[in-house]
N, C-alpha and C. Protein backbone atom coordinates (compact mmCIF):
# COMPACT_ATOMS: atom_id res chain seq x y z
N UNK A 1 74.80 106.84 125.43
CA UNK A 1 75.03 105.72 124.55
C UNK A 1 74.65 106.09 123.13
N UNK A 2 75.72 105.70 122.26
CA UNK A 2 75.12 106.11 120.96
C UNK A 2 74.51 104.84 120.09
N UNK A 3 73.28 105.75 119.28
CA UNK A 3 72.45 104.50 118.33
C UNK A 3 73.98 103.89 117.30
N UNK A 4 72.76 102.88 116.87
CA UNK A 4 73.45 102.13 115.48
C UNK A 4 73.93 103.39 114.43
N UNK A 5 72.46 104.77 114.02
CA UNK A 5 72.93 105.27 113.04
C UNK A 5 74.08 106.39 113.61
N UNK A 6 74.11 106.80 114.78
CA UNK A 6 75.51 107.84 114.84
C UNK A 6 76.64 106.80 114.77
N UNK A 7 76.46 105.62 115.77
CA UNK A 7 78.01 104.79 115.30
C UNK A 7 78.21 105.17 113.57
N UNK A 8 77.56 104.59 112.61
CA UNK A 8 77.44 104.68 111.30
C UNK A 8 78.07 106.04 110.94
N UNK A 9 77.12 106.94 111.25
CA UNK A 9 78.00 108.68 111.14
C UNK A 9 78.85 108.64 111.12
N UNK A 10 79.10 108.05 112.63
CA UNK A 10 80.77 108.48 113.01
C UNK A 10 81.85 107.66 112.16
N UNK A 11 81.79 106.42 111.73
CA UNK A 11 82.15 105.83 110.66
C UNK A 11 82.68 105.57 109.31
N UNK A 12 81.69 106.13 108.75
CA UNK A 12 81.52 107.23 107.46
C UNK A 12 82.16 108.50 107.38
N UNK A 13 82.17 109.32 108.60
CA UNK A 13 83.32 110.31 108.23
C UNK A 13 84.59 109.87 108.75
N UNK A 14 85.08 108.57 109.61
CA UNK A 14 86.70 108.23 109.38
C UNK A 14 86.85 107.45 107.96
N UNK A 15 85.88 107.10 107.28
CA UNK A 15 86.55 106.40 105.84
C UNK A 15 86.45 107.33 104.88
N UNK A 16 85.80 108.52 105.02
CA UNK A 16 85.68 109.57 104.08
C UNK A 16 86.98 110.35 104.55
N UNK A 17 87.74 110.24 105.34
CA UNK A 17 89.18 111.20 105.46
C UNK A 17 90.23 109.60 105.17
N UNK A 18 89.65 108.98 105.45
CA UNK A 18 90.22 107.33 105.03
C UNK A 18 91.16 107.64 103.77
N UNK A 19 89.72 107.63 102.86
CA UNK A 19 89.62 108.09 101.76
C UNK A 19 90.23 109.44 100.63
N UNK A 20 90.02 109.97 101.61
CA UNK A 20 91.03 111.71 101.11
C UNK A 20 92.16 111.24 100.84
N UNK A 21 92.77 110.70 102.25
CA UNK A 21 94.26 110.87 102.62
C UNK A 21 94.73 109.39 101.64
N UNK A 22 94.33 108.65 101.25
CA UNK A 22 94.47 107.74 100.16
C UNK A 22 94.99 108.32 98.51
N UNK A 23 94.17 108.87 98.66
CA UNK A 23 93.77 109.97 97.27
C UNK A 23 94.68 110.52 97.46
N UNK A 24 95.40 111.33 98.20
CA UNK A 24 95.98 112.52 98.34
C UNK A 24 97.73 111.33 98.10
N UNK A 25 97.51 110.16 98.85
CA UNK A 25 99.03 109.86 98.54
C UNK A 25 99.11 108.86 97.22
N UNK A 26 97.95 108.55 96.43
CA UNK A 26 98.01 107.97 95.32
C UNK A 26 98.82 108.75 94.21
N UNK A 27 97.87 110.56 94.51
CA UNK A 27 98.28 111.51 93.42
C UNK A 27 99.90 111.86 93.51
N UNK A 28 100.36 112.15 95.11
CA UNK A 28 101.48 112.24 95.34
C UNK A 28 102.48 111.22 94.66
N UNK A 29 101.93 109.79 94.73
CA UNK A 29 103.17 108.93 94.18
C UNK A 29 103.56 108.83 92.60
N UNK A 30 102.04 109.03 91.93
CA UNK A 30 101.64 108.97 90.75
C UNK A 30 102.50 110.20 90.04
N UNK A 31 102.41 111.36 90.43
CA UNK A 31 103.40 112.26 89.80
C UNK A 31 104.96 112.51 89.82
N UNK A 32 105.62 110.95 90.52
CA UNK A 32 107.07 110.78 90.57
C UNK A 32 107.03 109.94 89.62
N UNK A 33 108.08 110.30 89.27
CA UNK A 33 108.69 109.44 88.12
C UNK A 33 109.36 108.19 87.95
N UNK A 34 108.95 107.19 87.47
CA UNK A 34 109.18 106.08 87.85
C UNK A 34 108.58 105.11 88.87
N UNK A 35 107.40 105.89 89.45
CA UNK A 35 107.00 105.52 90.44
C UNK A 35 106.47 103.64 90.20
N UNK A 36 106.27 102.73 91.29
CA UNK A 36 106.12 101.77 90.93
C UNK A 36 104.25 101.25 90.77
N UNK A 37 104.32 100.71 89.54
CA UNK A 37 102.83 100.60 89.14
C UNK A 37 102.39 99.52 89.84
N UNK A 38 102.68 98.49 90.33
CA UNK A 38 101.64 97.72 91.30
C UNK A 38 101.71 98.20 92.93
N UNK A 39 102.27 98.85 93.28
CA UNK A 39 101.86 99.85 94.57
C UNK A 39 100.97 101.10 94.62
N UNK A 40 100.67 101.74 92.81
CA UNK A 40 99.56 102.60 93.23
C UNK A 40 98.69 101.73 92.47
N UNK A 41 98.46 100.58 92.14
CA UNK A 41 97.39 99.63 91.71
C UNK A 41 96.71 99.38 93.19
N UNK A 42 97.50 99.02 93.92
CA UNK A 42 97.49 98.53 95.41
C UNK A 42 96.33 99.78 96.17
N UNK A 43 97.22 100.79 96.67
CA UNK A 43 96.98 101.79 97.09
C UNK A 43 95.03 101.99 96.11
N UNK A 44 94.83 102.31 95.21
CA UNK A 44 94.04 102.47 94.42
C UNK A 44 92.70 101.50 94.47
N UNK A 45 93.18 99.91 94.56
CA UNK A 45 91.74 99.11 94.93
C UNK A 45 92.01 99.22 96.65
N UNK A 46 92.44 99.61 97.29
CA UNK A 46 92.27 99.79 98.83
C UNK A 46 91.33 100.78 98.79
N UNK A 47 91.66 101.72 98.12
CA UNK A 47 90.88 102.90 98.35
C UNK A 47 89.48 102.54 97.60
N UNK A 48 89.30 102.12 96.49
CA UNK A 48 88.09 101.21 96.21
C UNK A 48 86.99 100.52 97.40
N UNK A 49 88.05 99.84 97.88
CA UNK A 49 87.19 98.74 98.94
C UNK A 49 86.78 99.67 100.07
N UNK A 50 87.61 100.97 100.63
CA UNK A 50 87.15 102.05 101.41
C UNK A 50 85.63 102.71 100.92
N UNK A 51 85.86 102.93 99.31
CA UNK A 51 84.38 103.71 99.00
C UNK A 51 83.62 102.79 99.18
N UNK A 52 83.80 101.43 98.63
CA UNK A 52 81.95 100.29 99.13
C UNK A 52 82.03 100.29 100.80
N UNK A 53 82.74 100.38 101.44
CA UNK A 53 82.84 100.69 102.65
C UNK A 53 81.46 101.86 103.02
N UNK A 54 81.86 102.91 102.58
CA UNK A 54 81.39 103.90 103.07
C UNK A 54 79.50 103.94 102.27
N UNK A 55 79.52 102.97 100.97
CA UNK A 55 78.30 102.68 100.16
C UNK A 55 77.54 101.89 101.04
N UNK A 56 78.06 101.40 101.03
CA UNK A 56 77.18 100.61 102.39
C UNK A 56 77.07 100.78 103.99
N UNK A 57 77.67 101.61 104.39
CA UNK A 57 76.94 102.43 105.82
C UNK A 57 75.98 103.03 105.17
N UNK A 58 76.25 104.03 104.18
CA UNK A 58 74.92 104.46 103.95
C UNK A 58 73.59 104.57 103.55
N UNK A 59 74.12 103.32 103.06
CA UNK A 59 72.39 102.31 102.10
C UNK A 59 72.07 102.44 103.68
N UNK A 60 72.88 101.92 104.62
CA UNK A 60 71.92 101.32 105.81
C UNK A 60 71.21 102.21 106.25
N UNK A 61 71.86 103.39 106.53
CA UNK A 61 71.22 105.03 107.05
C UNK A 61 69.93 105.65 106.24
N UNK A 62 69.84 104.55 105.30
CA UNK A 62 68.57 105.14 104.49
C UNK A 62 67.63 104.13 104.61
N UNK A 63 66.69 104.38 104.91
CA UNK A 63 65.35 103.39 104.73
C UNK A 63 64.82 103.03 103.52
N UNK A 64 64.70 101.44 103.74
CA UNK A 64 63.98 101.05 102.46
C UNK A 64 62.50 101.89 102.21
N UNK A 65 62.13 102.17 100.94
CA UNK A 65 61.19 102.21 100.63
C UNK A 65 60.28 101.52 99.85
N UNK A 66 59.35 101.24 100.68
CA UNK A 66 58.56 99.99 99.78
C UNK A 66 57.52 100.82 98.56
N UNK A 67 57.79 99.66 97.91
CA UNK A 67 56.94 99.93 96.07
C UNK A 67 55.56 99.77 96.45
């Protein structure tokens, strides 16, 4: 059975290839010509909401430290 923090692991690295492969077809569309600007607006805050995604598994994976 796996803990809370490997679920998390395991998690974090599908939104970090999430993430790549986002990137990778933003740049792709972005260098055609004509390409349409509210689909890589689109594409672009998706991939946004993927990185706080992945900001916040990992706040969790870290322990607070008290002052």
């Amino acid at each position: 059975m796996q803990t809370d923090n490997e679920i998390r692991r395991k998690r974090i690295l599908e939104l970090n290839l999430e993430h790549r492969d986002r990137d990778d077809v933003i740049a792709t569309l972005a260098a055609r010509p004509g390409q349409d600007q509210l689909q890589l607006q689109r594409l672009k805050k998706k991939k946004l909401l993927v990185k706080d995604q992945i900001w916040q598994l990992e706040r969790q994976l870290t322990p607070d430290i008290a002052a």
